[in-house]
PDB file of N, CA and C in Angstrom:
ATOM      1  N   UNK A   1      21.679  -1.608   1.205  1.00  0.00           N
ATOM      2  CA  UNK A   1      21.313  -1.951   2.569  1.00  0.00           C
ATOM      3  C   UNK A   1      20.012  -2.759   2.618  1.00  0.00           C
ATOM      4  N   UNK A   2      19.800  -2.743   1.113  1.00  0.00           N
ATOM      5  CA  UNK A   2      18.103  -3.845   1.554  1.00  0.00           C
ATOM      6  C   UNK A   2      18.034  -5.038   2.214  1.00  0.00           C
ATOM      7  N   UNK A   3      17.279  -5.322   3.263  1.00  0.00           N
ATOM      8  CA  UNK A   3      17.148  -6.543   4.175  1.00  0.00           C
ATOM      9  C   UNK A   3      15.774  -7.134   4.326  1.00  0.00           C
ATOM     10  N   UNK A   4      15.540  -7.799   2.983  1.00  0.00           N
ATOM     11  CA  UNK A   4      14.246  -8.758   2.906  1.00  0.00           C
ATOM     12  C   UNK A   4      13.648  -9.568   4.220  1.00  0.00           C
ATOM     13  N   UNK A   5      12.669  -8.960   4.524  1.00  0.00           N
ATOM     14  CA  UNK A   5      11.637  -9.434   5.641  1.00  0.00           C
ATOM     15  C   UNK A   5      11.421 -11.195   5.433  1.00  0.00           C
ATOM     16  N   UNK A   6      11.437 -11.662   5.885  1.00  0.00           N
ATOM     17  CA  UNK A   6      11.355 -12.883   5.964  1.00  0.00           C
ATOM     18  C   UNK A   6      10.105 -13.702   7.136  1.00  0.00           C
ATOM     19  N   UNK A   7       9.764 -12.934   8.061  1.00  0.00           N
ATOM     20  CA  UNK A   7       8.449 -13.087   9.117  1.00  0.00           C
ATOM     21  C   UNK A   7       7.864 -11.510   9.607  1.00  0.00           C
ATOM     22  N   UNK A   8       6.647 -12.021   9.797  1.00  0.00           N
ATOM     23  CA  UNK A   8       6.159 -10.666  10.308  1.00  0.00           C
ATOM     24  C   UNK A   8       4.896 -11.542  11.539  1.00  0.00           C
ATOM     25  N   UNK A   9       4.543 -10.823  12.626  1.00  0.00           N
ATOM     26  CA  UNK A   9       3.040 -11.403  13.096  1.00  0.00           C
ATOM     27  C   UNK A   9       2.770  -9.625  13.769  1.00  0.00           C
ATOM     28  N   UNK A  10       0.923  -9.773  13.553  1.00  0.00           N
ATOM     29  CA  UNK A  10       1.081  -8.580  14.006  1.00  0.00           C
ATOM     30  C   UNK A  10       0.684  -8.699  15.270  1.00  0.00           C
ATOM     31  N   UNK A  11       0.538  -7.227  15.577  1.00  0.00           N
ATOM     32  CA  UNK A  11       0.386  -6.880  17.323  1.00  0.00           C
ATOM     33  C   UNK A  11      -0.297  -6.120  17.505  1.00  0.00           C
ATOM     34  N   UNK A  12      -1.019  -5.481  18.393  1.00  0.00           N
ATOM     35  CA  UNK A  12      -2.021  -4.204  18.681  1.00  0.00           C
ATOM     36  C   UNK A  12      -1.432  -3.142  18.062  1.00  0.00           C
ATOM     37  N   UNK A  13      -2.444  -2.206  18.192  1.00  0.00           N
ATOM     38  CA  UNK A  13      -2.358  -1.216  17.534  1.00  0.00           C
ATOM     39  C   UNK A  13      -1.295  -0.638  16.150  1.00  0.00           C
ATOM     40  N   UNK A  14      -1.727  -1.360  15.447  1.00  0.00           N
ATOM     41  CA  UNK A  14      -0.786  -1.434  14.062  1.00  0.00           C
ATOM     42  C   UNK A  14       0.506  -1.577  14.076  1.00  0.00           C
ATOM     43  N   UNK A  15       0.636  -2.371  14.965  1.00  0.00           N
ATOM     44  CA  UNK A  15       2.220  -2.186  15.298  1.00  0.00           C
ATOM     45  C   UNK A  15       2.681  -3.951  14.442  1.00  0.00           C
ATOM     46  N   UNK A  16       3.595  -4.200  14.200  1.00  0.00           N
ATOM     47  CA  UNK A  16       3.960  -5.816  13.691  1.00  0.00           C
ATOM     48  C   UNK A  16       5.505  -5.715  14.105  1.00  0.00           C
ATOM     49  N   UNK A  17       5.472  -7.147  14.485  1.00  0.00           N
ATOM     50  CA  UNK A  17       7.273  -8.032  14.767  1.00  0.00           C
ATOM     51  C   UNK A  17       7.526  -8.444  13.729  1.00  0.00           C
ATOM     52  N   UNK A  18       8.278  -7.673  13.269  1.00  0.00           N
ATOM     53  CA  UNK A  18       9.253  -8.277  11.667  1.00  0.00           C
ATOM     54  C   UNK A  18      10.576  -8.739  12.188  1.00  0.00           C
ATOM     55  N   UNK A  19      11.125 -10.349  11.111  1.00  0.00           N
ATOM     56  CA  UNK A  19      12.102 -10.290  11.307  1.00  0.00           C
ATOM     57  C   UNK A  19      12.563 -10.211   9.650  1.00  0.00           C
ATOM     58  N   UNK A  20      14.101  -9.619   9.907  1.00  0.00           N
ATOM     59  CA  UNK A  20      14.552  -9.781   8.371  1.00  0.00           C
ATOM     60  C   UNK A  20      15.498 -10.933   8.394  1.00  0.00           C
ATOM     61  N   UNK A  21      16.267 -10.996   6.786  1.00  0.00           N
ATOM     62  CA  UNK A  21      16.781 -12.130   6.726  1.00  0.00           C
ATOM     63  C   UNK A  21      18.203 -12.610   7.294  1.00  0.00           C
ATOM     64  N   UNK A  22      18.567 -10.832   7.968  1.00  0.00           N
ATOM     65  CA  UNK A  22      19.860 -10.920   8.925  1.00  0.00           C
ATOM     66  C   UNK A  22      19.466 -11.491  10.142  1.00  0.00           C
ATOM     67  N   UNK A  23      17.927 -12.326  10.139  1.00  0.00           N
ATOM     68  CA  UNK A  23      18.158 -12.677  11.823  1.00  0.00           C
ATOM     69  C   UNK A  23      17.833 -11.497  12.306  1.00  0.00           C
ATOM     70  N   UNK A  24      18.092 -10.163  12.343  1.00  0.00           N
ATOM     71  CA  UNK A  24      17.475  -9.194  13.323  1.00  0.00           C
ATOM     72  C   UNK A  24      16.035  -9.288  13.269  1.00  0.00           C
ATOM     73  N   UNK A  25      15.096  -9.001  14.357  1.00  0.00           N
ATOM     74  CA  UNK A  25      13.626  -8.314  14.581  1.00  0.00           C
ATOM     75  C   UNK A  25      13.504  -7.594  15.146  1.00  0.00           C
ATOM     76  N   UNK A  26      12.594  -7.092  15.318  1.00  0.00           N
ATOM     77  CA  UNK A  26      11.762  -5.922  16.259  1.00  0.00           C
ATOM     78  C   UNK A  26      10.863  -5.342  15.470  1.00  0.00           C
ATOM     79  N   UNK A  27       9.860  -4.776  16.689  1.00  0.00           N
ATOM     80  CA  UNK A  27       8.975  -4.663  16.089  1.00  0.00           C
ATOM     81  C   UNK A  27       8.567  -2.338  15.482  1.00  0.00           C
ATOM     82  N   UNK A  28       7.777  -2.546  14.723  1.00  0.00           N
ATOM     83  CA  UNK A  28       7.451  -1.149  14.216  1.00  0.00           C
ATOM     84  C   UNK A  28       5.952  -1.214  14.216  1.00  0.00           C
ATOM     85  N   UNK A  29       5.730   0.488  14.052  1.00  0.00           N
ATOM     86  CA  UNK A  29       4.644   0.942  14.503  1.00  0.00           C
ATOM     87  C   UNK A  29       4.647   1.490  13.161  1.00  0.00           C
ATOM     88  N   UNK A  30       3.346   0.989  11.849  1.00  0.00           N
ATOM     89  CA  UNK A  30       3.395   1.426  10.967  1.00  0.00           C
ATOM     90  C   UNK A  30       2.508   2.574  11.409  1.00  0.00           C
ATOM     91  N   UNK A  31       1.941   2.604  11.836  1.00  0.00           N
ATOM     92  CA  UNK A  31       0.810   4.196  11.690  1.00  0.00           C
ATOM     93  C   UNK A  31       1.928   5.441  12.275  1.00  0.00           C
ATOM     94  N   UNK A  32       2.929   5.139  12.237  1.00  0.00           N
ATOM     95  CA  UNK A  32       4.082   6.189  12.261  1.00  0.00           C
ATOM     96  C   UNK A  32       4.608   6.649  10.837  1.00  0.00           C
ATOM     97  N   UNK A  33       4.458   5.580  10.104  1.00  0.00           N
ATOM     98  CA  UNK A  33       4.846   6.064   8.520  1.00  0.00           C
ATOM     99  C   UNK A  33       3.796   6.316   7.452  1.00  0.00           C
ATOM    100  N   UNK A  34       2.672   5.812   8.014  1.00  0.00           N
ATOM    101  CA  UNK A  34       1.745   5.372   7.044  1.00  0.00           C
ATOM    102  C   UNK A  34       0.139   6.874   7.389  1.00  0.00           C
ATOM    103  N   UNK A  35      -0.393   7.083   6.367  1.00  0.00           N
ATOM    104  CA  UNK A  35      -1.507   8.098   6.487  1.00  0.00           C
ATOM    105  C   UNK A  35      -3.015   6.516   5.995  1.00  0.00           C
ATOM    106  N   UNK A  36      -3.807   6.181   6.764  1.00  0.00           N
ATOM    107  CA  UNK A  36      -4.809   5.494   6.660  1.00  0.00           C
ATOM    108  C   UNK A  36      -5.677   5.979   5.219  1.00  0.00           C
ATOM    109  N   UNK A  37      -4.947   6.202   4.242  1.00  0.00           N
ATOM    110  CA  UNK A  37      -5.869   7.014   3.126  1.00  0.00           C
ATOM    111  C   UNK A  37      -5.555   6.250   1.627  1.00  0.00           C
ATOM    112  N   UNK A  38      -5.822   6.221   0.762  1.00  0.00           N
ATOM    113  CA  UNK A  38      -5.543   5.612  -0.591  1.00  0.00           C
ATOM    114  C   UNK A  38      -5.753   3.785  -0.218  1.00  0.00           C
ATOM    115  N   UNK A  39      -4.978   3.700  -0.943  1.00  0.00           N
ATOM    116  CA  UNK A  39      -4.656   1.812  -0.540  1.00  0.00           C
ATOM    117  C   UNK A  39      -4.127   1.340   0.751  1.00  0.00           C
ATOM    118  N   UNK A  40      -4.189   2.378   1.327  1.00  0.00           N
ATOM    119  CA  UNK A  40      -3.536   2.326   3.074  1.00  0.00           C
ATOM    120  C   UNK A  40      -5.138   2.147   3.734  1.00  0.00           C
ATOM    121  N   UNK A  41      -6.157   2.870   3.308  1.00  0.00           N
ATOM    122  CA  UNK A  41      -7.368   2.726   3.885  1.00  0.00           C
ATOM    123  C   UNK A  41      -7.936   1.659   4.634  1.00  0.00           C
ATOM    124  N   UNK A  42      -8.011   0.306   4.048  1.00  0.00           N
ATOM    125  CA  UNK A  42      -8.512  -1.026   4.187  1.00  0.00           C
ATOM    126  C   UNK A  42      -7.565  -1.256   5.480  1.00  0.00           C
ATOM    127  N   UNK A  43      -6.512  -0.811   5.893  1.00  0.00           N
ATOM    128  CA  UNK A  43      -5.327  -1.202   6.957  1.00  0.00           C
ATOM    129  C   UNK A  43      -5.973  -0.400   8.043  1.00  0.00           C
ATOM    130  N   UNK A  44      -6.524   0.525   8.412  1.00  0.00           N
ATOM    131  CA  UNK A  44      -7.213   1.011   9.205  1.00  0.00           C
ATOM    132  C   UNK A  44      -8.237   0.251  10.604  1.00  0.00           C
ATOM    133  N   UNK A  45      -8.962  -0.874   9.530  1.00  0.00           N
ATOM    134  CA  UNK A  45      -9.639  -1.750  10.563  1.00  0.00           C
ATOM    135  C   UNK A  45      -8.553  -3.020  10.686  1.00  0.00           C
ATOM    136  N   UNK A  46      -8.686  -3.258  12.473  1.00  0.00           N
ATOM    137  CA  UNK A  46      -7.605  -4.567  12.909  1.00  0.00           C
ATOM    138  C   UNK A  46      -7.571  -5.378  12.667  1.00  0.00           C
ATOM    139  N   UNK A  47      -8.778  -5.436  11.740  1.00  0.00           N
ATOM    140  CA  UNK A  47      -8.761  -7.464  12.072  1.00  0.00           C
ATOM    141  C   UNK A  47      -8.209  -7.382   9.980  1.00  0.00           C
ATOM    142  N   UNK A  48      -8.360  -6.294   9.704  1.00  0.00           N
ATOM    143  CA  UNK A  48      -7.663  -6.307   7.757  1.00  0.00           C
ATOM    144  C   UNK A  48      -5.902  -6.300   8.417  1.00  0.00           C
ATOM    145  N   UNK A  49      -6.081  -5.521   8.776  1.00  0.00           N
ATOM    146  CA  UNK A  49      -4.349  -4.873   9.262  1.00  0.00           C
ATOM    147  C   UNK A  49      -4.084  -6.223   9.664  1.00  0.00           C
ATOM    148  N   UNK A  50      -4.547  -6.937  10.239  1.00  0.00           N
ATOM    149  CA  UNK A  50      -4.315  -8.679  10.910  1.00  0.00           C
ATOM    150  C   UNK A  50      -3.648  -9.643   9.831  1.00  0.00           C
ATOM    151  N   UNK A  51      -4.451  -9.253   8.747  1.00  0.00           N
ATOM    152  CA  UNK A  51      -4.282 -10.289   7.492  1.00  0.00           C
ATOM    153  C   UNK A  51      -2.566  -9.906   6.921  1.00  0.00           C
ATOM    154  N   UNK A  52      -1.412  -8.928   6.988  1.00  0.00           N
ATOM    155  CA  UNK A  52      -0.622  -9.469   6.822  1.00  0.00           C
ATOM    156  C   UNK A  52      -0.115 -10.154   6.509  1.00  0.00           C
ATOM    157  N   UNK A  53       0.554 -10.603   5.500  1.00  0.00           N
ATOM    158  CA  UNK A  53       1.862 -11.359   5.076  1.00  0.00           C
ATOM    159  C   UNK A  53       3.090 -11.123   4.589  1.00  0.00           C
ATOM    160  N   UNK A  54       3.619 -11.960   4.445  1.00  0.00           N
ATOM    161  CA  UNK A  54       5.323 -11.842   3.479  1.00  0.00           C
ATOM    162  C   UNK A  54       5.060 -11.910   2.310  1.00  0.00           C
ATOM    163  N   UNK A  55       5.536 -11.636   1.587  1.00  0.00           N
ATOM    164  CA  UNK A  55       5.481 -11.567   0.000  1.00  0.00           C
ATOM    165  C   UNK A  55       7.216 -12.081  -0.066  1.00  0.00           C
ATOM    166  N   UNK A  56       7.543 -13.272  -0.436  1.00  0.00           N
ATOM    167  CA  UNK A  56       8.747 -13.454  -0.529  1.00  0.00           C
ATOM    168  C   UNK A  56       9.087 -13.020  -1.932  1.00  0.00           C
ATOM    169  N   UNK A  57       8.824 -13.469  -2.445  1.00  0.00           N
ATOM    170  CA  UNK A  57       9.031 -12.586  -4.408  1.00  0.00           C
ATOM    171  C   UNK A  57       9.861 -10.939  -4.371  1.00  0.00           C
ATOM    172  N   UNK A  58       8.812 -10.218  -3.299  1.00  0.00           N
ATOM    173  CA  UNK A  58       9.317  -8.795  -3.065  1.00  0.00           C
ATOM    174  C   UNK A  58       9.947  -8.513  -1.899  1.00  0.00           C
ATOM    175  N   UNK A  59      10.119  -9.553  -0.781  1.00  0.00           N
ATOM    176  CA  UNK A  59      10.918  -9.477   0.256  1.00  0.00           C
ATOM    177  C   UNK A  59      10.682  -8.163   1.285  1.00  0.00           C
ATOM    178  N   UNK A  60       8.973  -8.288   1.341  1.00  0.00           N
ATOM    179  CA  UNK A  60       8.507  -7.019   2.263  1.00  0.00           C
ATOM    180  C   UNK A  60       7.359  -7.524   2.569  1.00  0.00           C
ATOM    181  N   UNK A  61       6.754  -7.191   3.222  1.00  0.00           N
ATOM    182  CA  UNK A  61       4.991  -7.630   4.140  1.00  0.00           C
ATOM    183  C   UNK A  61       4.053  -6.952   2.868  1.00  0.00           C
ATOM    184  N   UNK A  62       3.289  -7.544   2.783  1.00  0.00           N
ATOM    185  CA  UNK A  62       2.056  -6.609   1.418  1.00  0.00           C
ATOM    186  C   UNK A  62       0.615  -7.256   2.395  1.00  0.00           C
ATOM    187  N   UNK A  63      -0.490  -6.743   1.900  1.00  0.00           N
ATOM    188  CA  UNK A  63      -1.953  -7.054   1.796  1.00  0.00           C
ATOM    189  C   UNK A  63      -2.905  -7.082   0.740  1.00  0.00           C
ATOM    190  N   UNK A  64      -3.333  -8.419   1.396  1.00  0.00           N
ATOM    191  CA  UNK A  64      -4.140  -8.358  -0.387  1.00  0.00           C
ATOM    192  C   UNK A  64      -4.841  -7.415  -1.358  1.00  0.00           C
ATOM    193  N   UNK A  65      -4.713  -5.945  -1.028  1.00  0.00           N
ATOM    194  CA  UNK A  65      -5.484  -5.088  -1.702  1.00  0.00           C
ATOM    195  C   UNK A  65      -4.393  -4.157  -2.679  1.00  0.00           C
ATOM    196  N   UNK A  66      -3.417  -5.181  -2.132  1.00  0.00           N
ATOM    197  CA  UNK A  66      -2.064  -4.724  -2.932  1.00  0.00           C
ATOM    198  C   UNK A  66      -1.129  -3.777  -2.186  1.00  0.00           C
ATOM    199  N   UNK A  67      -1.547  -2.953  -0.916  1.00  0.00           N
ATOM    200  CA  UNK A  67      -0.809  -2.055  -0.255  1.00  0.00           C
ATOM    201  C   UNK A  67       0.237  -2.895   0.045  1.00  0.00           C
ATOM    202  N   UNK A  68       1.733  -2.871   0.668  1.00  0.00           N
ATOM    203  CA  UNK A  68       2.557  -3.112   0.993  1.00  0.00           C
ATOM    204  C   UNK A  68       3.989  -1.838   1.482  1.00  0.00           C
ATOM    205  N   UNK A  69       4.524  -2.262   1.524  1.00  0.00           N
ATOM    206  CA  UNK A  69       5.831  -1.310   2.466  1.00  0.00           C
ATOM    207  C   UNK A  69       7.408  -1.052   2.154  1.00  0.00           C
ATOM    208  N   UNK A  70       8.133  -0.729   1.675  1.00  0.00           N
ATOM    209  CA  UNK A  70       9.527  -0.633   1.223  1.00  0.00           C
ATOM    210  C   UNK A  70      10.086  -1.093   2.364  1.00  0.00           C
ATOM    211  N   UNK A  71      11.016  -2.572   2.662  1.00  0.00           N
ATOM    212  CA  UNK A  71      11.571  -3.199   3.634  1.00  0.00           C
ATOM    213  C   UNK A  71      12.799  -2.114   3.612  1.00  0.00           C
ATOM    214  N   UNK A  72      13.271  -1.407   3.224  1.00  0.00           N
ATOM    215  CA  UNK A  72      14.069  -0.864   3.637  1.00  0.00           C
ATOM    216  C   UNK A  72      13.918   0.304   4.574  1.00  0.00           C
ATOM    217  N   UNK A  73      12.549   1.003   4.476  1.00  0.00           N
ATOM    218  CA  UNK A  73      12.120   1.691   5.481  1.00  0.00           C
ATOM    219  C   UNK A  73      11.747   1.466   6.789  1.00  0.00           C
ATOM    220  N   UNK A  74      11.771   0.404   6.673  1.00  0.00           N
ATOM    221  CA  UNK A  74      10.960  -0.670   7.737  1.00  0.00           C
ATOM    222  C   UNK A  74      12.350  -0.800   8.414  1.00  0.00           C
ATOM    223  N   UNK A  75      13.120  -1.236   7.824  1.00  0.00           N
ATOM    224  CA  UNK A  75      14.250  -1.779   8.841  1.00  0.00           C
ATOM    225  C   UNK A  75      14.907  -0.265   9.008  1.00  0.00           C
ATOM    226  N   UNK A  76      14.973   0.769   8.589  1.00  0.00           N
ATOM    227  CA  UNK A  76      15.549   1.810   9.008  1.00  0.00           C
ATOM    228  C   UNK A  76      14.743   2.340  10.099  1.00  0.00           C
ATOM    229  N   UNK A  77      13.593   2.431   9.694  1.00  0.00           N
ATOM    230  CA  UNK A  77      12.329   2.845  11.601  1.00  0.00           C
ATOM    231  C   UNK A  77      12.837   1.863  12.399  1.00  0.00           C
ATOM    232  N   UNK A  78      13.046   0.611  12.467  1.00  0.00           N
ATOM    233  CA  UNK A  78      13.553  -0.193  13.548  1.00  0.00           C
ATOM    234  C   UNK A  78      14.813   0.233  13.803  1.00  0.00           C
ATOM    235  N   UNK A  79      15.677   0.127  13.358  1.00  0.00           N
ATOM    236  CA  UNK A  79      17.290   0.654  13.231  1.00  0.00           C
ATOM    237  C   UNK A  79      17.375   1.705  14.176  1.00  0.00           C
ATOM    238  N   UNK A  80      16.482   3.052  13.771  1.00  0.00           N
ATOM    239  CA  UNK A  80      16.058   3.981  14.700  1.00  0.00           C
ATOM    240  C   UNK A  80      15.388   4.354  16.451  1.00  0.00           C
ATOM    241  N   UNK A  81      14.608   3.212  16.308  1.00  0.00           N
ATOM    242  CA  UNK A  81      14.099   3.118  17.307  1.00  0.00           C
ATOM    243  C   UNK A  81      14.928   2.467  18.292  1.00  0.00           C
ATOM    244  N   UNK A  82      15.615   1.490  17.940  1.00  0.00           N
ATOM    245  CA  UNK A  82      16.859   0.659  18.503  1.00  0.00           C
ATOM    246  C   UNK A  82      17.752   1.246  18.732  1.00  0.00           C
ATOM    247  N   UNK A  83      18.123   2.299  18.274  1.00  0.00           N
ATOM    248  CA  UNK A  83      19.228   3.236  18.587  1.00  0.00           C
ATOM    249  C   UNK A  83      18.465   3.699  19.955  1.00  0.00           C
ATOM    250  N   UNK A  84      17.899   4.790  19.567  1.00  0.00           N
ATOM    251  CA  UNK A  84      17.281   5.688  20.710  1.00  0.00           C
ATOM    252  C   UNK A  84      16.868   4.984  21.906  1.00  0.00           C
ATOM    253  N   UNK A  85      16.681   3.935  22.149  1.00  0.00           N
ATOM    254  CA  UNK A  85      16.332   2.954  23.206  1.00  0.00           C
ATOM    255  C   UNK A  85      17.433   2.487  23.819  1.00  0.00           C
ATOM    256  N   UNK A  86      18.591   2.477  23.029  1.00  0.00           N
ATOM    257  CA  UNK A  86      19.521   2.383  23.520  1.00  0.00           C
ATOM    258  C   UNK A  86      20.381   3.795  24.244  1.00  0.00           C
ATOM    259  N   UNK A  87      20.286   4.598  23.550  1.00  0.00           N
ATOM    260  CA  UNK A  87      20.590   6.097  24.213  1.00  0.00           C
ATOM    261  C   UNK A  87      19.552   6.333  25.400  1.00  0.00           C
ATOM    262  N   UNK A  88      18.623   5.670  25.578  1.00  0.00           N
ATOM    263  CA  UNK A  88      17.872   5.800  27.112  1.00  0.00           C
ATOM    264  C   UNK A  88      18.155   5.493  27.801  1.00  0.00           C
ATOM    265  N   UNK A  89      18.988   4.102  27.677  1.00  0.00           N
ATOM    266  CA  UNK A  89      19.555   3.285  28.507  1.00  0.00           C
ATOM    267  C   UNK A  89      20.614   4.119  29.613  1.00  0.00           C
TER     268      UNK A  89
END
């Protein structure tokens, strides 16, 4: 089911709009998966958390301190959230 990220920009409060390479986006709220501690630390202040990118090689968002994210988790928290938003409906 892996679906290589292909864009990301971020947004307030640690949140980022990913799209993957199916064309789907939406956006996730990493401080839902993530503990601000180890190599997650530096992601804590906004304007680091800002710096974001794609890493196309690994087909997931990373930061230069080397932290980065398993795109498959990423698109399963979206997957999720998209569901349930839809069951609100």
């Amino acid at each position: 089911m892996l679906k290589d990220i292909v864009a990301v920009q971020p947004l307030d409060r640690y949140k980022l709009h990913l799209t993957f390479e199916n064309d789907v986006a939406g956006i996730v709220d990493i401080a839902e998966i993530i503990d601000f501690t180890g190599v997650f630390a530096p992601l804590n202040n906004p304007a680091y958390f800002a710096q974001v990118t794609v890493n196309p090689d690994l087909g997931t968002i990373c930061w230069d301190n080397g932290a980065d994210l398993d795109p498959d988790v990423l698109y399963s928290l979206w997957q999720t959230k998209a569901y349930l938003t839809t069951l609100k409906l």
